[in-house]
C-alpha atoms as a PDB file:
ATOM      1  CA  UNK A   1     -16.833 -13.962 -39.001  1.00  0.00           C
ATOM      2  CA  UNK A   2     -15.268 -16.200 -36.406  1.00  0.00           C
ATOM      3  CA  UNK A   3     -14.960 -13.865 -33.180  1.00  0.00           C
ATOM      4  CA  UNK A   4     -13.848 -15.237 -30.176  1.00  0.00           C
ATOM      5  CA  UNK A   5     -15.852 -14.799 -27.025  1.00  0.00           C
ATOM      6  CA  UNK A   6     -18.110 -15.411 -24.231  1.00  0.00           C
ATOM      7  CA  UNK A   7     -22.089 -14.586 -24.765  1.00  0.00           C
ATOM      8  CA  UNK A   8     -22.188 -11.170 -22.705  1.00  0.00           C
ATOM      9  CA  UNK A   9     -19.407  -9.400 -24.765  1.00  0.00           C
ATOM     10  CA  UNK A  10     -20.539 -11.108 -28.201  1.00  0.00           C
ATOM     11  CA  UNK A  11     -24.365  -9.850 -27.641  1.00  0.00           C
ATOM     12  CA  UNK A  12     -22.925  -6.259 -28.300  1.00  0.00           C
ATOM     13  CA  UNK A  13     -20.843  -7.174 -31.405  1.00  0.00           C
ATOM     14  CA  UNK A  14     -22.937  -7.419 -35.263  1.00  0.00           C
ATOM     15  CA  UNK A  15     -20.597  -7.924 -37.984  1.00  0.00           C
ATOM     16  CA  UNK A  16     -22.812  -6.876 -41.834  1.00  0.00           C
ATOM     17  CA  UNK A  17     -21.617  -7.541 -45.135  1.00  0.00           C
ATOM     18  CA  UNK A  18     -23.261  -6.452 -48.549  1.00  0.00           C
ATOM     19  CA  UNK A  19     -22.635  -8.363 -51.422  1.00  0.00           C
ATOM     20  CA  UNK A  20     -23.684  -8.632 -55.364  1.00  0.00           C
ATOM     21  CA  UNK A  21     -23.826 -11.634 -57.249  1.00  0.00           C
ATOM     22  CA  UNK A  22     -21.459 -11.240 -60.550  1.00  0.00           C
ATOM     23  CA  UNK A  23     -23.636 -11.314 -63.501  1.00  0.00           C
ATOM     24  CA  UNK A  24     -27.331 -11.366 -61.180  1.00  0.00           C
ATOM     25  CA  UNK A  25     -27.378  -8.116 -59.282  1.00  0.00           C
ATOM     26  CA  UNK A  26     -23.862  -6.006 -60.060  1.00  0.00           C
ATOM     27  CA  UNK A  27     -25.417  -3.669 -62.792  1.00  0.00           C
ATOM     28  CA  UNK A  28     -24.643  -0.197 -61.079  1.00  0.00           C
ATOM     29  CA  UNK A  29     -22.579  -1.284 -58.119  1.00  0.00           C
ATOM     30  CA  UNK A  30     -21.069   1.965 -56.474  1.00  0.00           C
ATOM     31  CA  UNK A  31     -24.581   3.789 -56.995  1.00  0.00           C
ATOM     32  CA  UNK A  32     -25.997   1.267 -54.662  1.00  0.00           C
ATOM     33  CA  UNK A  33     -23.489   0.967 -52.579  1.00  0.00           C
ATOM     34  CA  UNK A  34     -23.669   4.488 -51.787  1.00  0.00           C
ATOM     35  CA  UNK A  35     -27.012   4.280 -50.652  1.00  0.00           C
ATOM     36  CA  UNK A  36     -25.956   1.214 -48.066  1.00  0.00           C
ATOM     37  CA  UNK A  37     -23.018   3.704 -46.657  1.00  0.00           C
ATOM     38  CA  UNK A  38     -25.841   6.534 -46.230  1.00  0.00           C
ATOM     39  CA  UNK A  39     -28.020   4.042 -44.377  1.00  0.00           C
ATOM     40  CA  UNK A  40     -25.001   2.765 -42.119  1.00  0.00           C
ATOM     41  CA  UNK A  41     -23.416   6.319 -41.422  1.00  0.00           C
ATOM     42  CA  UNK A  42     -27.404   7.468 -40.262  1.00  0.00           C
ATOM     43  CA  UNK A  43     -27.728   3.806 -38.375  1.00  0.00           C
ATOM     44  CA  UNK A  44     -24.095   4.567 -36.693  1.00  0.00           C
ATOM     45  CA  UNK A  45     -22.052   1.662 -37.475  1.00  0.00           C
ATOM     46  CA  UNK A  46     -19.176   2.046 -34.963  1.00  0.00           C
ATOM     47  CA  UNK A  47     -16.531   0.910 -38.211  1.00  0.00           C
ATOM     48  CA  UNK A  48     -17.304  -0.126 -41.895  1.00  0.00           C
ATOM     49  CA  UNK A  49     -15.080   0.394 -44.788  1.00  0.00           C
ATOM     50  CA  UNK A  50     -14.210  -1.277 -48.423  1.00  0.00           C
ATOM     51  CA  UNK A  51     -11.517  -3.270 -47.539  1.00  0.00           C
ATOM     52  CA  UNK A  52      -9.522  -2.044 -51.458  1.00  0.00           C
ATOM     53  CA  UNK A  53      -9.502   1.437 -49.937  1.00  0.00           C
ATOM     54  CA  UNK A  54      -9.638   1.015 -46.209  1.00  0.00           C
ATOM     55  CA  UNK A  55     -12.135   1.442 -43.182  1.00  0.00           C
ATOM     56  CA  UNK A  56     -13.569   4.693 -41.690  1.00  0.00           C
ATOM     57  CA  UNK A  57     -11.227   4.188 -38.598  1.00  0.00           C
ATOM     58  CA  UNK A  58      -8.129   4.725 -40.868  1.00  0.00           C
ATOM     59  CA  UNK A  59      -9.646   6.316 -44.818  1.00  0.00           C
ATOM     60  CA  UNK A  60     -11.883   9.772 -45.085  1.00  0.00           C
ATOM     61  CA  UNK A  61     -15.298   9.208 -46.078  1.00  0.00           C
ATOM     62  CA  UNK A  62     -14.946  10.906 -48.968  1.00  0.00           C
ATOM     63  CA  UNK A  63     -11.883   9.218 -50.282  1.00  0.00           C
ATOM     64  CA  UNK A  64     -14.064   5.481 -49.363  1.00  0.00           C
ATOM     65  CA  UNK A  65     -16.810   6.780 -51.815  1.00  0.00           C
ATOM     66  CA  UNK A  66     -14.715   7.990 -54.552  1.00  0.00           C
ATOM     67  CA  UNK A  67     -13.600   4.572 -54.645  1.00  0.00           C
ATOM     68  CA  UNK A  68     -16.156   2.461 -54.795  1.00  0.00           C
ATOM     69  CA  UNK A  69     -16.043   0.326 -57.787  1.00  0.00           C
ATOM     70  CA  UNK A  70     -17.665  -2.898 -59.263  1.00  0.00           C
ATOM     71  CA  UNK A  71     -14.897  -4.904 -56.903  1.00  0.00           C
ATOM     72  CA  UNK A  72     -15.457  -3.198 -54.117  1.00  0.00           C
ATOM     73  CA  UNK A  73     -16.881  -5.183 -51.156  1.00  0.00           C
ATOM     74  CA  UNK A  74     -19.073  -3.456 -48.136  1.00  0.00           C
ATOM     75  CA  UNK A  75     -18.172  -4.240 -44.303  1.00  0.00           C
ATOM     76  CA  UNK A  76     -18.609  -2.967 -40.879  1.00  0.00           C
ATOM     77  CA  UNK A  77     -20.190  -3.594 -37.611  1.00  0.00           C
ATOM     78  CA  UNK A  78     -22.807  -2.378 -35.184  1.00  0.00           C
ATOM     79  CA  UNK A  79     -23.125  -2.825 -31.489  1.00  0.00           C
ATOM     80  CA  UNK A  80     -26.598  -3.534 -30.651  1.00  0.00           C
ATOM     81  CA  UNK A  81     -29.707  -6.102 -32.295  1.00  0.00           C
ATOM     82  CA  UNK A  82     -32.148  -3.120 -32.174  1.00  0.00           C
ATOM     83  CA  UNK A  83     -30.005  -0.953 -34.583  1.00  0.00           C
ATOM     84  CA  UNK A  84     -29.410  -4.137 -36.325  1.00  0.00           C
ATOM     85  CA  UNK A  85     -33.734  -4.808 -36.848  1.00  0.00           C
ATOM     86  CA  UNK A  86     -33.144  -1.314 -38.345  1.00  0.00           C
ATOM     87  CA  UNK A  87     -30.591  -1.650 -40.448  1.00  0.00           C
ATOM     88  CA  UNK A  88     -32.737  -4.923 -42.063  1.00  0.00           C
ATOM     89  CA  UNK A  89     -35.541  -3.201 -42.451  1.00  0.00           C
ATOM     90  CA  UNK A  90     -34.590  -0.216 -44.126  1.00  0.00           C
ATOM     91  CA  UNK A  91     -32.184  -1.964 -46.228  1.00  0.00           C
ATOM     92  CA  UNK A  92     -35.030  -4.387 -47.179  1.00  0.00           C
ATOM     93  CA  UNK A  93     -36.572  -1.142 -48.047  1.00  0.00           C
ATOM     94  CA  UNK A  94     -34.032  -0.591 -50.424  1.00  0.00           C
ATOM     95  CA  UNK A  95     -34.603  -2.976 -52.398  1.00  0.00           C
ATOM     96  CA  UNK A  96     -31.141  -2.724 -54.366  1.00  0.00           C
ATOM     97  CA  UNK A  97     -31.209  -6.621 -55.071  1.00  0.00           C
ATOM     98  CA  UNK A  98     -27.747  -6.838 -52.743  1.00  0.00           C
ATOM     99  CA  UNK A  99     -27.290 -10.064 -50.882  1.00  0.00           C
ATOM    100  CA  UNK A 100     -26.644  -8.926 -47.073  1.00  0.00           C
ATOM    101  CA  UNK A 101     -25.168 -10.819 -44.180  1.00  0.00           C
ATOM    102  CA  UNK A 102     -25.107 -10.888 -40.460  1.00  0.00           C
ATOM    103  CA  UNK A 103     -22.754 -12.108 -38.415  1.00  0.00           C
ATOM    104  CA  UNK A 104     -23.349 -13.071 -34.430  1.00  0.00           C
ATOM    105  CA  UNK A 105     -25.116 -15.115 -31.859  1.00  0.00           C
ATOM    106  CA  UNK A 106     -27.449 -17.410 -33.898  1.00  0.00           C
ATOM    107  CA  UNK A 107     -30.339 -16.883 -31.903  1.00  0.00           C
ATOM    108  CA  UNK A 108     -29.616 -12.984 -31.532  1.00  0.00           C
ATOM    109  CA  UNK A 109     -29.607 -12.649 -35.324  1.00  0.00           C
ATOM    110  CA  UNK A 110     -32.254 -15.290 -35.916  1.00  0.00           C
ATOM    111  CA  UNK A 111     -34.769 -12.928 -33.776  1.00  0.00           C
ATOM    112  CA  UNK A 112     -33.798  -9.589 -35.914  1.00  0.00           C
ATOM    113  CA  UNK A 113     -35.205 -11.263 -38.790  1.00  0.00           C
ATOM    114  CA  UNK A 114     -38.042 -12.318 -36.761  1.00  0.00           C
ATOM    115  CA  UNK A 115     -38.963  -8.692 -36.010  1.00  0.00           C
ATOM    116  CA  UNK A 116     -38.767  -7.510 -39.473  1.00  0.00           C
ATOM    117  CA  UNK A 117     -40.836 -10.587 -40.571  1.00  0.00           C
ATOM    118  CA  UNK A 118     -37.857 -12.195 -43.174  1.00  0.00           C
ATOM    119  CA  UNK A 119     -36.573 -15.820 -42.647  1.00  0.00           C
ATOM    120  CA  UNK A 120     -32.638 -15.963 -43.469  1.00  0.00           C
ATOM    121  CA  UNK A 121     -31.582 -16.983 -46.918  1.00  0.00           C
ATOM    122  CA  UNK A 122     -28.940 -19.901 -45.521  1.00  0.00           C
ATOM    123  CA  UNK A 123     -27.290 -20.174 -42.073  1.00  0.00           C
ATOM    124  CA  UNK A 124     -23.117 -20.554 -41.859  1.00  0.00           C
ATOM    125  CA  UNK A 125     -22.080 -21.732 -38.148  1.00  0.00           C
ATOM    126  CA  UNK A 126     -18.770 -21.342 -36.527  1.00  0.00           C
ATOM    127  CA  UNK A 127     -17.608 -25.022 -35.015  1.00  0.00           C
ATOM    128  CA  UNK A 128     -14.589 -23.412 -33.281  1.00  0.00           C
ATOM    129  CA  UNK A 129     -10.890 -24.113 -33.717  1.00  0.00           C
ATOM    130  CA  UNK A 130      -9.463 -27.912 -34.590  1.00  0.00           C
ATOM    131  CA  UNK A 131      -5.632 -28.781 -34.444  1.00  0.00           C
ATOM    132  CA  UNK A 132      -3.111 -27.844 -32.313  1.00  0.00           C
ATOM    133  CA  UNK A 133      -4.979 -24.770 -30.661  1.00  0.00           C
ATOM    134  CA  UNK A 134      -1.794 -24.963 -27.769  1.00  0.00           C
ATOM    135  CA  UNK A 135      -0.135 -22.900 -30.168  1.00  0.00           C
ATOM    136  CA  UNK A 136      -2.798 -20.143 -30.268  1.00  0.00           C
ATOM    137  CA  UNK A 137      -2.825 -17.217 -28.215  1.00  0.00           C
ATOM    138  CA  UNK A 138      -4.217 -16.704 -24.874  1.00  0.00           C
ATOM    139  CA  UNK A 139      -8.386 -16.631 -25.154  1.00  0.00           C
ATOM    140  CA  UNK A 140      -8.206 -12.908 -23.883  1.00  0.00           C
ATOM    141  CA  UNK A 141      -6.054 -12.288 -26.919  1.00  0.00           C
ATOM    142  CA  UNK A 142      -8.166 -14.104 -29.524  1.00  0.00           C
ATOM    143  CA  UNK A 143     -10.422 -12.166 -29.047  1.00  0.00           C
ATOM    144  CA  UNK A 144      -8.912  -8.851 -29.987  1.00  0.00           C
ATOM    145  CA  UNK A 145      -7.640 -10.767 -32.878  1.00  0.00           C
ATOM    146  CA  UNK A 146     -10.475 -12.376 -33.917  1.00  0.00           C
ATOM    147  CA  UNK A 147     -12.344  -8.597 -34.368  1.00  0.00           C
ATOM    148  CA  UNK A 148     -10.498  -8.438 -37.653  1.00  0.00           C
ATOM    149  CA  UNK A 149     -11.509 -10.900 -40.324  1.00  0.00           C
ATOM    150  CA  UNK A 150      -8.294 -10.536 -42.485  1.00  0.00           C
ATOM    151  CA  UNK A 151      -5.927 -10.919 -39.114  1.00  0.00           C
ATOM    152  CA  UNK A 152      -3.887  -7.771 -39.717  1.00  0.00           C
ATOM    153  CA  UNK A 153      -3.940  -6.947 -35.499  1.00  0.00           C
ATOM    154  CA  UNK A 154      -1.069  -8.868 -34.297  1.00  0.00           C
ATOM    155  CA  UNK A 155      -1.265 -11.301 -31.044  1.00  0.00           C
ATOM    156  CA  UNK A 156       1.954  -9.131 -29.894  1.00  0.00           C
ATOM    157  CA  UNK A 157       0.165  -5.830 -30.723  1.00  0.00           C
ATOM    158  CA  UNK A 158      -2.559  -7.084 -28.267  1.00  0.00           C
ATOM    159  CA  UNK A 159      -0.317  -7.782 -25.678  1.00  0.00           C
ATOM    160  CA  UNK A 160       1.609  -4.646 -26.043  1.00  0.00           C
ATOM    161  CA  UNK A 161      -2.015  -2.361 -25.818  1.00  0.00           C
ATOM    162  CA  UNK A 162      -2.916  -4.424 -22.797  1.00  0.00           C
ATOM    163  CA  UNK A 163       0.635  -4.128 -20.864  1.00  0.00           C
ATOM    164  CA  UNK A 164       0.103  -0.176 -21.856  1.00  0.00           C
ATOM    165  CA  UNK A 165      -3.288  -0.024 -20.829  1.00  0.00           C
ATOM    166  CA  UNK A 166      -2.548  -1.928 -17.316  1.00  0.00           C
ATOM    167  CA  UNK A 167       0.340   0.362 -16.533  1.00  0.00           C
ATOM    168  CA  UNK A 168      -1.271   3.254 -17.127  1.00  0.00           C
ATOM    169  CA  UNK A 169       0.523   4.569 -20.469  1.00  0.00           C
ATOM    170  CA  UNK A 170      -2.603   4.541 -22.927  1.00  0.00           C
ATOM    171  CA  UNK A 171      -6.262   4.521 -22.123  1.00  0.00           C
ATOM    172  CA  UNK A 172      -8.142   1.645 -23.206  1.00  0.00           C
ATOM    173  CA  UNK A 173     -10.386   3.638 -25.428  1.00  0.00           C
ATOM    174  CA  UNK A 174      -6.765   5.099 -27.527  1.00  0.00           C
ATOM    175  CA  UNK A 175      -5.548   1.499 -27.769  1.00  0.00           C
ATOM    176  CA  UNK A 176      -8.969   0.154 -29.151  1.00  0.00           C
ATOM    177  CA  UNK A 177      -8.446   3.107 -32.066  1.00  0.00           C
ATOM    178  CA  UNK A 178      -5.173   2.074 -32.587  1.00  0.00           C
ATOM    179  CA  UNK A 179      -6.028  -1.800 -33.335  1.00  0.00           C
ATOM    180  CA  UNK A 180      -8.667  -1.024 -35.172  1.00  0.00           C
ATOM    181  CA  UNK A 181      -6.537   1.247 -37.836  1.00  0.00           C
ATOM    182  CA  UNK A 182      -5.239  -1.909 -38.632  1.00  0.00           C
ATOM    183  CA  UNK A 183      -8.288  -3.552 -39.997  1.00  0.00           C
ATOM    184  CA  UNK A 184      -8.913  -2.760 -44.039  1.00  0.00           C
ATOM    185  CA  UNK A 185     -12.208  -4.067 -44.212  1.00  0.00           C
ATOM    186  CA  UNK A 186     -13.638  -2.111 -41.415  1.00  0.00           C
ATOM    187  CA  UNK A 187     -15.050  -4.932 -38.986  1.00  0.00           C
ATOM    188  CA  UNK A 188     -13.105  -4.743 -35.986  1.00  0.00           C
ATOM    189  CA  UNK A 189     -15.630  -3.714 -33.099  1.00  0.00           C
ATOM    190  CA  UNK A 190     -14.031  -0.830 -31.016  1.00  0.00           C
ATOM    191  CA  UNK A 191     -16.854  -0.239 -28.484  1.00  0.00           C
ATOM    192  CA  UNK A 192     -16.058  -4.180 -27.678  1.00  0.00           C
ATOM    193  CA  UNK A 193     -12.444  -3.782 -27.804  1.00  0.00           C
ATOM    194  CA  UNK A 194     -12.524  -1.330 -24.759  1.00  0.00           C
ATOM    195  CA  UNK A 195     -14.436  -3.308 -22.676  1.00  0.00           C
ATOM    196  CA  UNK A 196     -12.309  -6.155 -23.523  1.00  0.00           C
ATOM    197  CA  UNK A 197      -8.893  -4.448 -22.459  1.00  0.00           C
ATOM    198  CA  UNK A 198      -9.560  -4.055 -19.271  1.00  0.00           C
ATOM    199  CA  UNK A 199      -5.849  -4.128 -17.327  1.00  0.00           C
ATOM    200  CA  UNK A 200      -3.891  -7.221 -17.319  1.00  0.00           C
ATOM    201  CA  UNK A 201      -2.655  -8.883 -14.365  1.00  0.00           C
ATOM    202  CA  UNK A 202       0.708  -6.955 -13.238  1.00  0.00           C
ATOM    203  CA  UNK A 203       1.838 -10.663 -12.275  1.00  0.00           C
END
């Protein structure tokens, strides 16, 4: 996932994916993935979903399970490394053969492993934007944006929540919950989002 971000707001933001491999490890797929939802409902990921039936900001629980299928695909996010060692740990535990990924600050992730005693399978790094970034969005947009994976919050959206939030009209915490309706797959970091909307510059 490539979030947008300084250090100090990305140390609280832990994007996790579960995975099979067709033909290796998808015998039985929606048994095991309802033991990974069990785990991250008990852990207290702050969003997940299936992104073919929608995320737990937006879809019942219920509904998200009765769905699960051999194409669905696990998602969500937690806020802190500690509940992130846990989440490794017990999902090592498991043992359901699943390949799982983290997403965040390299050496934030690296030392999660460390504590559980696992060395990462293969490392993807995020090199930043190339091109004609002038025709991005502000930075303190981007990063709103950048929360969901599949880009369904709109720059404009952003803006909107943040003139509402500046002038009073919505509290940062019910524009967070609104943006993050919008993301299917269940990755877009509300606890961030609220510190990040903090009120705009009337000017």
């Amino acid at each position: 996932m490539h979030r947008t971000g300084d250090i100090e707001s990305l140390c609280s933001d832990y994007v996790w994916q579960v995975y099979p491999t067709r033909g290796v490890n998808d015998d039985d797929l929606p048994g095991k993935y309802s033991q990974v939802i069990e785990l991250v409902v008990s852990l207290g990921s702050r969003n997940w979903g299936d992104v073919r039936t929608g995320s737990a900001r937006s879809t019942p629980v219920e509904k998200i399970r009765a769905n699960l299928s051999e194409s669905s695909r696990l998602r969500g996010v937690f806020t802190d490394k500690e509940t992130v060692v846990e989440f490794i740990r017990r999902i090592r535990q498991m043992d359901t053969g699943l390949s799982v990924v983290i997403s965040g600050l390299t050496d934030e992730v690296f030392d999660a492993c460390e504590q559980v005693d696992l060395s990462p399978h293969s490392v993807n790094l995020s090199l930043g934007v190339w091109g004609r970034t002038e025709l991005l969005p502000p930075e303190d947009v981007l990063e709103l944006t950048t929360m969901c994976g599949h880009h369904q919050i709109s720059p404009n959206l952003v803006s909107e929540m943040k003139e509402a939030v500046a002038q009073g009209r919505v509290s940062r915490e019910e524009a967070a919950e609104q943006m993050s309706r919008l993301c299917p797959c269940g990755v877009f970091n509300t606890e961030r989002a609220v510190q990040l909307l903090s009120p705009a510059d009337p000017s």
